[in-house]
N, C-alpha and C. Protein backbone atom coordinates (compact mmCIF):
# COMPACT_ATOMS: atom_id res chain seq x y z
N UNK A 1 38.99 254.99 122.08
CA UNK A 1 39.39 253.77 121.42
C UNK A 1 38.39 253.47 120.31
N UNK A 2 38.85 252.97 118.96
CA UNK A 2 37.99 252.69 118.00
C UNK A 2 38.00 251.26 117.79
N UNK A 3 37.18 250.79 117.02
CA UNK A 3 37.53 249.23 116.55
C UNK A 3 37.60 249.06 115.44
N UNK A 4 38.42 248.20 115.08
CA UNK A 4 38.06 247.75 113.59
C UNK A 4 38.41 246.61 113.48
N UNK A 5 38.86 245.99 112.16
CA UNK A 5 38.64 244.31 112.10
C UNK A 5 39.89 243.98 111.33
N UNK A 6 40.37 242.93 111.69
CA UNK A 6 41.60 242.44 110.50
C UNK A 6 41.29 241.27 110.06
N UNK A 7 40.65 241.37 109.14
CA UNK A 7 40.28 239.99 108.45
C UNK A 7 39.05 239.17 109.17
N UNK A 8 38.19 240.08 109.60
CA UNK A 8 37.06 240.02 110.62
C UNK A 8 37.38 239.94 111.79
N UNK A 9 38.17 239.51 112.32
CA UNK A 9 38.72 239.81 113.68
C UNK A 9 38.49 241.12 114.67
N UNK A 10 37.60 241.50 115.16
CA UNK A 10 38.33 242.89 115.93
C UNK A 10 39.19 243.14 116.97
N UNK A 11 40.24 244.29 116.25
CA UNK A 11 41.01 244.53 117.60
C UNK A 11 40.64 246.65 117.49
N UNK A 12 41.81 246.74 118.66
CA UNK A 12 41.43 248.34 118.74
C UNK A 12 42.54 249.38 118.78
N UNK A 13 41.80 250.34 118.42
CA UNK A 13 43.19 251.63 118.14
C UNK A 13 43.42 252.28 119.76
N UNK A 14 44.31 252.66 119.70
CA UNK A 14 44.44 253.89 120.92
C UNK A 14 43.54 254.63 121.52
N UNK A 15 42.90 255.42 120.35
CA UNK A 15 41.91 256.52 120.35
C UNK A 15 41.04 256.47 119.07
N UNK A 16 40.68 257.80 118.77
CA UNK A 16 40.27 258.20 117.92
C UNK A 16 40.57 259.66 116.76
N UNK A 17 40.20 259.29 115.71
CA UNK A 17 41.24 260.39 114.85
C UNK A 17 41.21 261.61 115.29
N UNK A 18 41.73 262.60 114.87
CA UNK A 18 41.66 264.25 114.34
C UNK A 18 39.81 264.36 114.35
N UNK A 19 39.11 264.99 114.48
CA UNK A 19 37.97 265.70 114.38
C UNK A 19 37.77 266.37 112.96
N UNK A 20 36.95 266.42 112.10
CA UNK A 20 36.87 267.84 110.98
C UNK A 20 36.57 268.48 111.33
N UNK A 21 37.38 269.76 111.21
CA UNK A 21 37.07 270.76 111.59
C UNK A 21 38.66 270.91 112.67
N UNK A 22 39.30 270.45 113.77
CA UNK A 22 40.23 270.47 114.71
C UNK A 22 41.33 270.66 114.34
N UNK A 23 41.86 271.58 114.78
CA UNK A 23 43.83 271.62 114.08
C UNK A 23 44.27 269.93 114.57
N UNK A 24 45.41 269.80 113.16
CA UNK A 24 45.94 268.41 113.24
C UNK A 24 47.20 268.49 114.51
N UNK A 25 47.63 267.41 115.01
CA UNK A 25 48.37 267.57 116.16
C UNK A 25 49.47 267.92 114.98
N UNK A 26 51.13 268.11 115.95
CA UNK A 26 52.08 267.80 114.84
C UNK A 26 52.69 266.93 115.39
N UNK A 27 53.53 266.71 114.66
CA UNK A 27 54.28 264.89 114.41
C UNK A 27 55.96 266.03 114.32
N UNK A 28 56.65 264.42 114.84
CA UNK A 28 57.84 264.12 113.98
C UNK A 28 58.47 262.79 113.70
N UNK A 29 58.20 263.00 112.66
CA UNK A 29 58.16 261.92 111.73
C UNK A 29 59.72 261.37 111.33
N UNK A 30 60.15 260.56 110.24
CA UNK A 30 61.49 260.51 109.83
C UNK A 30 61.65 260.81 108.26
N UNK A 31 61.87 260.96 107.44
CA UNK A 31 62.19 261.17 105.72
C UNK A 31 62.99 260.16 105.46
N UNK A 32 63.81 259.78 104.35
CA UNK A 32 64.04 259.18 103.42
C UNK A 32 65.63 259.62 103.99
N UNK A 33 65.98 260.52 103.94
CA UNK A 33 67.50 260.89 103.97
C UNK A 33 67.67 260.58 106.01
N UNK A 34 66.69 260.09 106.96
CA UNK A 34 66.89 260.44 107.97
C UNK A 34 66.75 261.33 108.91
N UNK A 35 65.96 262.25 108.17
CA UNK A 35 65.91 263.88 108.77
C UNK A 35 64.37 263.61 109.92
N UNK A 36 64.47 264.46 110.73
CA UNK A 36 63.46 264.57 111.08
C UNK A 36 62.47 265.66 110.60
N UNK A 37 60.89 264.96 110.32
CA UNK A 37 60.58 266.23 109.98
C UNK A 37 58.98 266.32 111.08
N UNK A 38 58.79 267.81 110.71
CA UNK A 38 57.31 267.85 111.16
C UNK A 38 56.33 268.59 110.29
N UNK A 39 55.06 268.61 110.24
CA UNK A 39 53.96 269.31 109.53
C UNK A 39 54.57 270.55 109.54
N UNK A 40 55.16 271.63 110.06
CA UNK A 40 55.37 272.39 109.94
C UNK A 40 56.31 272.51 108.90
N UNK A 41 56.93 271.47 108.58
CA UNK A 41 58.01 271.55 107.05
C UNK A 41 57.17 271.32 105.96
N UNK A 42 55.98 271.16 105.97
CA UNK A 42 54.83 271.17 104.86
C UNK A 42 53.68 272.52 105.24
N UNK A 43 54.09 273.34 106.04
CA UNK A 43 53.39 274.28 105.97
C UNK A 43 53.07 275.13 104.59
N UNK A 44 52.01 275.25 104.37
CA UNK A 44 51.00 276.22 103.52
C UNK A 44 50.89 275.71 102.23
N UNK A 45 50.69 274.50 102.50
CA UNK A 45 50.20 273.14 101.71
C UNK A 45 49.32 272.90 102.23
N UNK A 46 48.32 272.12 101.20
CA UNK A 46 47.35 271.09 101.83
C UNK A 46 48.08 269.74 101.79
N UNK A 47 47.43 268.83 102.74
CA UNK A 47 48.16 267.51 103.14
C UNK A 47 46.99 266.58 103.41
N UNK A 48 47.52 265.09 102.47
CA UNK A 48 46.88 264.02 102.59
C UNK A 48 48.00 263.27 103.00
N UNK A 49 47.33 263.00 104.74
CA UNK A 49 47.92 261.71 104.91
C UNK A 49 47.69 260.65 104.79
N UNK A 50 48.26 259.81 104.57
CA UNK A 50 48.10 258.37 103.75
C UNK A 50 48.47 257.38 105.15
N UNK A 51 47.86 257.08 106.07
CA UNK A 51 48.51 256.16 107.52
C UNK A 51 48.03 254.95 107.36
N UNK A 52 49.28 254.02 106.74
CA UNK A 52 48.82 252.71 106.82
C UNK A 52 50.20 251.37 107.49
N UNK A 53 49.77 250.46 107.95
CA UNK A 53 50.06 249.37 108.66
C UNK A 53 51.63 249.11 107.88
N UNK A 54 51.76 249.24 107.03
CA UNK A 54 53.39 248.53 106.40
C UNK A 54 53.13 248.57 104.70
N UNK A 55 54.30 249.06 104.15
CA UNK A 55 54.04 249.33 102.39
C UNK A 55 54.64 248.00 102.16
N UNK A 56 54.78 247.25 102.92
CA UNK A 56 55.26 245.15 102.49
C UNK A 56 53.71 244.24 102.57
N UNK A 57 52.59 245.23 102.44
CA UNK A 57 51.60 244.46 102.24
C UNK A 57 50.35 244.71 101.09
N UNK A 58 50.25 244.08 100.47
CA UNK A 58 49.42 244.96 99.43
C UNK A 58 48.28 246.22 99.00
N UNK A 59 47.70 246.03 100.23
CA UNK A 59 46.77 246.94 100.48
C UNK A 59 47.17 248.65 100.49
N UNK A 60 48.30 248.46 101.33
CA UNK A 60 49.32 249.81 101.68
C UNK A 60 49.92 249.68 100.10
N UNK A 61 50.04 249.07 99.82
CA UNK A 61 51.35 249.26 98.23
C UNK A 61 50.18 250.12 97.37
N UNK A 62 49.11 249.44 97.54
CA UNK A 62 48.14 249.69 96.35
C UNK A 62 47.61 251.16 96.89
N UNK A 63 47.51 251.66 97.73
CA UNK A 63 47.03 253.01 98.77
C UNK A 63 48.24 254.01 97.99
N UNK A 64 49.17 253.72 98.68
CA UNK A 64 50.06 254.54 98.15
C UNK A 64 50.31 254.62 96.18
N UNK A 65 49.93 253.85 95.84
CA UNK A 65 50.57 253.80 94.47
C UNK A 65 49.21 254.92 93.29
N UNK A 66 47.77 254.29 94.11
CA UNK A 66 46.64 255.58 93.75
C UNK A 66 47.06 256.73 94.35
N UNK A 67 47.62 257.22 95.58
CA UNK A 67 47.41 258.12 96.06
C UNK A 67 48.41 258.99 95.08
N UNK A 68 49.76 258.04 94.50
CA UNK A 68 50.94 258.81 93.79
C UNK A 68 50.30 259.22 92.41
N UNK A 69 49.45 258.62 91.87
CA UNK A 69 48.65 258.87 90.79
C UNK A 69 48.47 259.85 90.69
N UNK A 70 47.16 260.14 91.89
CA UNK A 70 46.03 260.88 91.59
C UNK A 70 46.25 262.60 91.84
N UNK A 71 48.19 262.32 93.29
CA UNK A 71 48.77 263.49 93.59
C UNK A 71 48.96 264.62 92.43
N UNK A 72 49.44 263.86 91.11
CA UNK A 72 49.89 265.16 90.16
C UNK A 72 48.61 266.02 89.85
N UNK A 73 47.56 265.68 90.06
CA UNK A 73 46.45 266.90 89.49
C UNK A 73 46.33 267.67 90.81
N UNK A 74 47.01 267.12 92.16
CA UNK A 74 45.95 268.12 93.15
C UNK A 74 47.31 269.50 93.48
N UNK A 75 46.74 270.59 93.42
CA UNK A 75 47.66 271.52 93.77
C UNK A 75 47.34 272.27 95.03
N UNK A 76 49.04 272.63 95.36
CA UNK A 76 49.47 273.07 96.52
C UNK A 76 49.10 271.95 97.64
N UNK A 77 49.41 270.60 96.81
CA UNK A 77 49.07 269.77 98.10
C UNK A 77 49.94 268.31 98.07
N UNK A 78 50.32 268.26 99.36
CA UNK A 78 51.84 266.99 99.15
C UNK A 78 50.59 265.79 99.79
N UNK A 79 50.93 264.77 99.35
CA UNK A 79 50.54 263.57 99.91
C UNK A 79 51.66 262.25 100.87
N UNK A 80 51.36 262.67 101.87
CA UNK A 80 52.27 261.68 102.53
C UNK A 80 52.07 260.23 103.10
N UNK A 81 53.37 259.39 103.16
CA UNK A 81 52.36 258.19 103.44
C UNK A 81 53.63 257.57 104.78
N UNK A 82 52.42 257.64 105.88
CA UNK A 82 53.07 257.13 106.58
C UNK A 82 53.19 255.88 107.38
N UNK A 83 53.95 254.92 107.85
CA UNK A 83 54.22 253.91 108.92
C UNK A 83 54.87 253.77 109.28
N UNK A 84 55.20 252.23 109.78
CA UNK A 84 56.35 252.11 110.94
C UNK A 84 57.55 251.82 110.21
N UNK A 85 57.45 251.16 108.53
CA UNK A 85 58.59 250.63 107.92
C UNK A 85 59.61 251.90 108.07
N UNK A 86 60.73 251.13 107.93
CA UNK A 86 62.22 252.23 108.03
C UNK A 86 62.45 252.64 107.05
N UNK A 87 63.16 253.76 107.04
CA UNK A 87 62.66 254.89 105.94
C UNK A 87 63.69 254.22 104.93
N UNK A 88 64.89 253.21 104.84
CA UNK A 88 65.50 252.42 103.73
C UNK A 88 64.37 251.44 102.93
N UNK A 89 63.33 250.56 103.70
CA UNK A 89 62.45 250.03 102.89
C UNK A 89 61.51 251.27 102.16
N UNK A 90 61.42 251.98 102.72
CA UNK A 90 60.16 253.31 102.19
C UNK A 90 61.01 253.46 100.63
N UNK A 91 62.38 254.24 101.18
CA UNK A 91 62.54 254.43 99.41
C UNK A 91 62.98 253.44 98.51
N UNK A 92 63.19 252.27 98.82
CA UNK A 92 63.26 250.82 98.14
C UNK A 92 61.93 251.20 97.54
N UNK A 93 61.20 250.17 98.22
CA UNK A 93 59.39 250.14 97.82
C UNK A 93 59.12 251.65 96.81
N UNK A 94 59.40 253.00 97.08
CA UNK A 94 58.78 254.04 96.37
C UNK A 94 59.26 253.83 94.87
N UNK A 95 61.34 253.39 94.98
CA UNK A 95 61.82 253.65 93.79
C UNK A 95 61.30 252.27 93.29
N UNK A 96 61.52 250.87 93.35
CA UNK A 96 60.96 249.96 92.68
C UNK A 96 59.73 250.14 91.87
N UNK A 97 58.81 250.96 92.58
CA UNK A 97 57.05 250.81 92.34
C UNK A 97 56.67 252.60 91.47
N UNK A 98 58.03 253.04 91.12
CA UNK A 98 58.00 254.23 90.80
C UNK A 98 57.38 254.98 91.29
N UNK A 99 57.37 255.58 92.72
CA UNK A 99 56.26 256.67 93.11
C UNK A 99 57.08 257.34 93.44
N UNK A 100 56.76 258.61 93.13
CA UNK A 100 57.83 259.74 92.64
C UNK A 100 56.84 261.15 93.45
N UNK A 101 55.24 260.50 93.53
CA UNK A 101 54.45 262.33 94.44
C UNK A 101 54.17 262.01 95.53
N UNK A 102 54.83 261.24 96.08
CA UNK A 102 54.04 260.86 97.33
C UNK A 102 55.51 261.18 98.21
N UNK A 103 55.44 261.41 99.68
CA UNK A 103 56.66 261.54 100.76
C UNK A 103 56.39 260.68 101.63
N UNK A 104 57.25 259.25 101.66
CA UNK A 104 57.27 258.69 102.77
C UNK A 104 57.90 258.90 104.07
N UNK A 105 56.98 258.47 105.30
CA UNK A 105 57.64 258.95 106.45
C UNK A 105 57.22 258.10 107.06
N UNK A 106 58.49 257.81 108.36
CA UNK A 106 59.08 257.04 109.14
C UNK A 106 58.15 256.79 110.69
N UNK A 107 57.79 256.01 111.20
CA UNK A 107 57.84 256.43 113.03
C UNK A 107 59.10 254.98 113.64
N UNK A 108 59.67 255.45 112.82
CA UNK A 108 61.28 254.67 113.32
C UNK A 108 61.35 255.16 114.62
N UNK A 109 62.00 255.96 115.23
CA UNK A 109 62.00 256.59 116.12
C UNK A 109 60.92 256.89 117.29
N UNK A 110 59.44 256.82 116.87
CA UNK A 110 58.97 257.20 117.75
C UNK A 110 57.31 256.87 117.34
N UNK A 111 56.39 256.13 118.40
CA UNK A 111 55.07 255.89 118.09
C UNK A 111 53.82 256.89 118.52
N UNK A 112 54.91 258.19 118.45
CA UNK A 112 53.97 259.10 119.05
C UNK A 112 52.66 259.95 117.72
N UNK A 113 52.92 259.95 116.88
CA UNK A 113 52.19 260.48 115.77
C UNK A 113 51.12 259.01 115.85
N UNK A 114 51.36 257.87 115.98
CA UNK A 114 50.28 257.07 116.20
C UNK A 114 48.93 257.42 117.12
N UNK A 115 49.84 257.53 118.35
CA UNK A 115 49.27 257.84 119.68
C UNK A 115 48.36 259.23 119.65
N UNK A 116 48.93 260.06 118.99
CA UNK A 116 48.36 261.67 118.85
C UNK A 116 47.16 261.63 117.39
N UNK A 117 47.59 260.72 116.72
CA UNK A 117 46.52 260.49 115.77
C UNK A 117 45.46 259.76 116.24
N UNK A 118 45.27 259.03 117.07
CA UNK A 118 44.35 258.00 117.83
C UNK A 118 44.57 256.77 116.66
N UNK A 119 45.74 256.10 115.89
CA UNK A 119 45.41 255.33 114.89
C UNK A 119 46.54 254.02 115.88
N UNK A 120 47.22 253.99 116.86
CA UNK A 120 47.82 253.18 117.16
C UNK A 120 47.29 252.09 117.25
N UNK A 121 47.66 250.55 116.99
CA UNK A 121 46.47 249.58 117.05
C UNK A 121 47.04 248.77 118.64
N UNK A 122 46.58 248.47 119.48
CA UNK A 122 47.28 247.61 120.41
C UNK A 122 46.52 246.40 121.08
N UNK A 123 46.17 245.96 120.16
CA UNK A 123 45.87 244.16 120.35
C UNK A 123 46.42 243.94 118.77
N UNK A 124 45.98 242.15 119.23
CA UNK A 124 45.89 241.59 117.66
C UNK A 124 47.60 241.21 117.24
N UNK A 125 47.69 240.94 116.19
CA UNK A 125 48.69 240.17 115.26
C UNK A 125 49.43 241.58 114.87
N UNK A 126 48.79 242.82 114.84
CA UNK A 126 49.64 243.87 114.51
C UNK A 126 49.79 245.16 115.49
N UNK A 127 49.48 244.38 116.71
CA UNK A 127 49.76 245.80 117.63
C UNK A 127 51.08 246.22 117.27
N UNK A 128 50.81 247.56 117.99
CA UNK A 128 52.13 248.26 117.62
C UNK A 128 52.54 249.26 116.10
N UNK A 129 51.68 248.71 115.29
CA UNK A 129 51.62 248.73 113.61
C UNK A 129 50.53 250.16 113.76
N UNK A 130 50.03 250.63 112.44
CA UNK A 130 48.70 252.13 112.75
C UNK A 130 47.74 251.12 112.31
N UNK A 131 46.91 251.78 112.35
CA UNK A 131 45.47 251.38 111.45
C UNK A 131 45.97 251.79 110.16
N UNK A 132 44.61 251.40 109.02
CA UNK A 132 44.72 252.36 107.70
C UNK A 132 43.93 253.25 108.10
N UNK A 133 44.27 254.48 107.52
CA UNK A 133 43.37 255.88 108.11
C UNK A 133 43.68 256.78 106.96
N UNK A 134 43.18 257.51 106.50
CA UNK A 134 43.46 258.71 105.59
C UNK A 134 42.91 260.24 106.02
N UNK A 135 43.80 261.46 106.70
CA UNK A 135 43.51 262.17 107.00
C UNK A 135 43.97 263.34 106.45
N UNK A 136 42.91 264.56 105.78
CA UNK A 136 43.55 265.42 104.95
C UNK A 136 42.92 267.11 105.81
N UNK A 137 44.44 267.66 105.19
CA UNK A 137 44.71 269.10 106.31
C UNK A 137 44.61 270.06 105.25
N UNK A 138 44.04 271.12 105.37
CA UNK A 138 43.99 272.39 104.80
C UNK A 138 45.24 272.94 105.13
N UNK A 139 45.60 274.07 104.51
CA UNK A 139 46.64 274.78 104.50
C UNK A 139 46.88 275.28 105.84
N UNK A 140 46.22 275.34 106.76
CA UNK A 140 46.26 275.72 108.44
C UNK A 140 46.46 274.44 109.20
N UNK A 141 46.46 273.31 108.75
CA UNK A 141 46.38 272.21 109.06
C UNK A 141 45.22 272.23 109.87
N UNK A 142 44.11 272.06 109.26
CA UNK A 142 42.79 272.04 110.38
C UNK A 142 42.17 270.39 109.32
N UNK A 143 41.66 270.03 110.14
CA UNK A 143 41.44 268.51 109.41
C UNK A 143 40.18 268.62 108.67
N UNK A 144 40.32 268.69 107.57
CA UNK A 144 39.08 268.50 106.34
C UNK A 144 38.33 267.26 106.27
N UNK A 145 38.75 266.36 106.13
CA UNK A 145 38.42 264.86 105.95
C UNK A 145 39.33 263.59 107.05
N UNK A 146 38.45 262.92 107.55
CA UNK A 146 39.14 261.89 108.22
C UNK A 146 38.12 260.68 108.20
N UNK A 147 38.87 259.66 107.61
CA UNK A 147 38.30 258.36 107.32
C UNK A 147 39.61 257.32 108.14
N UNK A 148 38.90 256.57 109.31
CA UNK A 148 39.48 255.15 109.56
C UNK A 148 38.77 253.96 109.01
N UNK A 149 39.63 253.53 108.22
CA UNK A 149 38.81 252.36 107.51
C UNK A 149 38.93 251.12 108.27
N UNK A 150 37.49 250.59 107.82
CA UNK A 150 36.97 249.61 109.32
C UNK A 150 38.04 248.11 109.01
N UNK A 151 38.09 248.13 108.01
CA UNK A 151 38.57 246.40 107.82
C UNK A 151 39.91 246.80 107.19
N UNK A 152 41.20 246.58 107.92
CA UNK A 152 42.66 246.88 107.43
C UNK A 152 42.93 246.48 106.05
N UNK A 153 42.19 244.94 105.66
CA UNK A 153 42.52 244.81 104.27
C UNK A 153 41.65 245.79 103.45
N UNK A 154 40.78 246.63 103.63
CA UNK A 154 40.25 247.39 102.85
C UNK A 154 40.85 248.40 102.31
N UNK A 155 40.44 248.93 101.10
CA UNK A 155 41.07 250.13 100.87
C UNK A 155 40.86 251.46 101.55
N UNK A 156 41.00 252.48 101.80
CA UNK A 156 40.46 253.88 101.59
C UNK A 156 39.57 254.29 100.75
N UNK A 157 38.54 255.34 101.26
CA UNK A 157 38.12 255.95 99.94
C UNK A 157 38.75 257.47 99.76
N UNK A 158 39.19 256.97 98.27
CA UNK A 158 40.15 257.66 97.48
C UNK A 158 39.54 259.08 96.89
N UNK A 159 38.16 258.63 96.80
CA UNK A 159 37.11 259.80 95.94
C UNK A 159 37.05 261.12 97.25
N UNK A 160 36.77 260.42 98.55
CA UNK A 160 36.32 261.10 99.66
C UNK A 160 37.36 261.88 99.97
N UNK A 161 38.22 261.93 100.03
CA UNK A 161 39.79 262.18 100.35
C UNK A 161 39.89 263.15 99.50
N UNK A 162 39.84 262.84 98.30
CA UNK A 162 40.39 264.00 97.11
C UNK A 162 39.48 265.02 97.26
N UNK A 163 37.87 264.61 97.28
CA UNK A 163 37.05 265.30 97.52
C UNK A 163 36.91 266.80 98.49
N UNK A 164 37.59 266.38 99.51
CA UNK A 164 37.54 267.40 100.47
C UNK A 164 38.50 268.29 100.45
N UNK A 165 39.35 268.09 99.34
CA UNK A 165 40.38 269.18 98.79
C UNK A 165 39.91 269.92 98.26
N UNK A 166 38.26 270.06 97.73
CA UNK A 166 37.83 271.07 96.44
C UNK A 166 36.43 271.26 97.32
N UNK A 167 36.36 271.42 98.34
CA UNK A 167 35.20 271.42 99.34
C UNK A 167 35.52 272.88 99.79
C-alpha cells in the first residue's frame, strides 16, 4: 500500500507500482471503438502509460494534452492514457482538446489493471478512481521508469518519463 495526498489529505493505493527493472503485468483494458485490448496489442513498442484519476479534471486534461505533445518526437513509442472514464467521454475529451498521439483506455469493465498496477486508490472522496502514476515499458515491456505522484493535483514529471526512453 502507498500513500499519497489529495489536496493534503492522505488516503491509500492498493499496492505499489511495477518495479524498474520487472516485466509490466498485462491489462485489458477498453479502446475507443469498445474493443478490448491488452499490452500485447502494443507489442514491440515502447509504452508510456499515462494513469490518471478522470480526463474531467484538469490535472489529467493537462497530463494528457503534454503527453500528446511531446508523443510526436518519441519513436517506436505509443503513449497511453488511462482511467476509469468510459471510453465515449475519452474520445469526446481527446477530439474536443485535439489529441490525436495519445490512446485512450478504458477500465469500464474491469478494476483489475488498477489492482495489478498497485495504483487503485481505496479510501477518500475518490476510492475506486487510480492514482496519477506514469509508468514507461521498453519494448519487452520491462518497466523503465515508474513515478506515483504524491499529491493527485500534481502533475507528473514529464522530463523523467521521456527521459527513460533514451536511457
Amino acid at each position: 500500500m502507498a500513500t499519497i495526498t489529495l489536496r493534503g489529505t492522505e488516503i491509500h493505493t492498493c499496492g505499489e507500482l511495477p518495479a524498474v527493472g520487472a516485466r509490466a503485468p498485462d491489462f485489458r483494458l477498453t479502446d475507443a471503438e469498445l474493443r478490448d485490448v491488452t499490452l500485447a496489442d502494443f507489442a514491440g513498442r515502447r509504452k508510456v502509460l499515462n494513469i490518471v484519476p478522470s480526463l474531467d479534471t484538469p490535472t489529467c486534461a493537462t497530463s494528457t494534452r503534454k503527453f500528446n505533445e511531446r508523443a510526436a518526437a518519441l519513436d517506436n513509442t505509443v503513449v497511453l492514457v488511462i482511467s476509469a472514464d468510459l471510453p465515449f467521454a475519452q474520445k469526446r475529451f481527446c477530439a474536443t482538446e485535439g489529441i490525436e498521439r495519445v490512446v485512450p483506455l478504458s477500465m469500464m469493465r474491469s478494476r483489475r489493471f488498477a489492482k495489478d498496477y498497485g495504483v487503485l486508490i481505496e479510501d477518500g472522496p475518490l476510492a475506486g478512481l487510480t492514482a496519477r502514476a506514469v509508468v514507461v515499458l521498453d519494448v519487452n515491456d520491462r518497466v523503465l521508469h515508474a513515478e506515483l505522484v504524491p499529491e493527485i493535483a500534481q502533475e507528473p514529471d514529464y522530463d523523467a518519463a521521456v527521459a527513460a526512453l533514451s536511457a
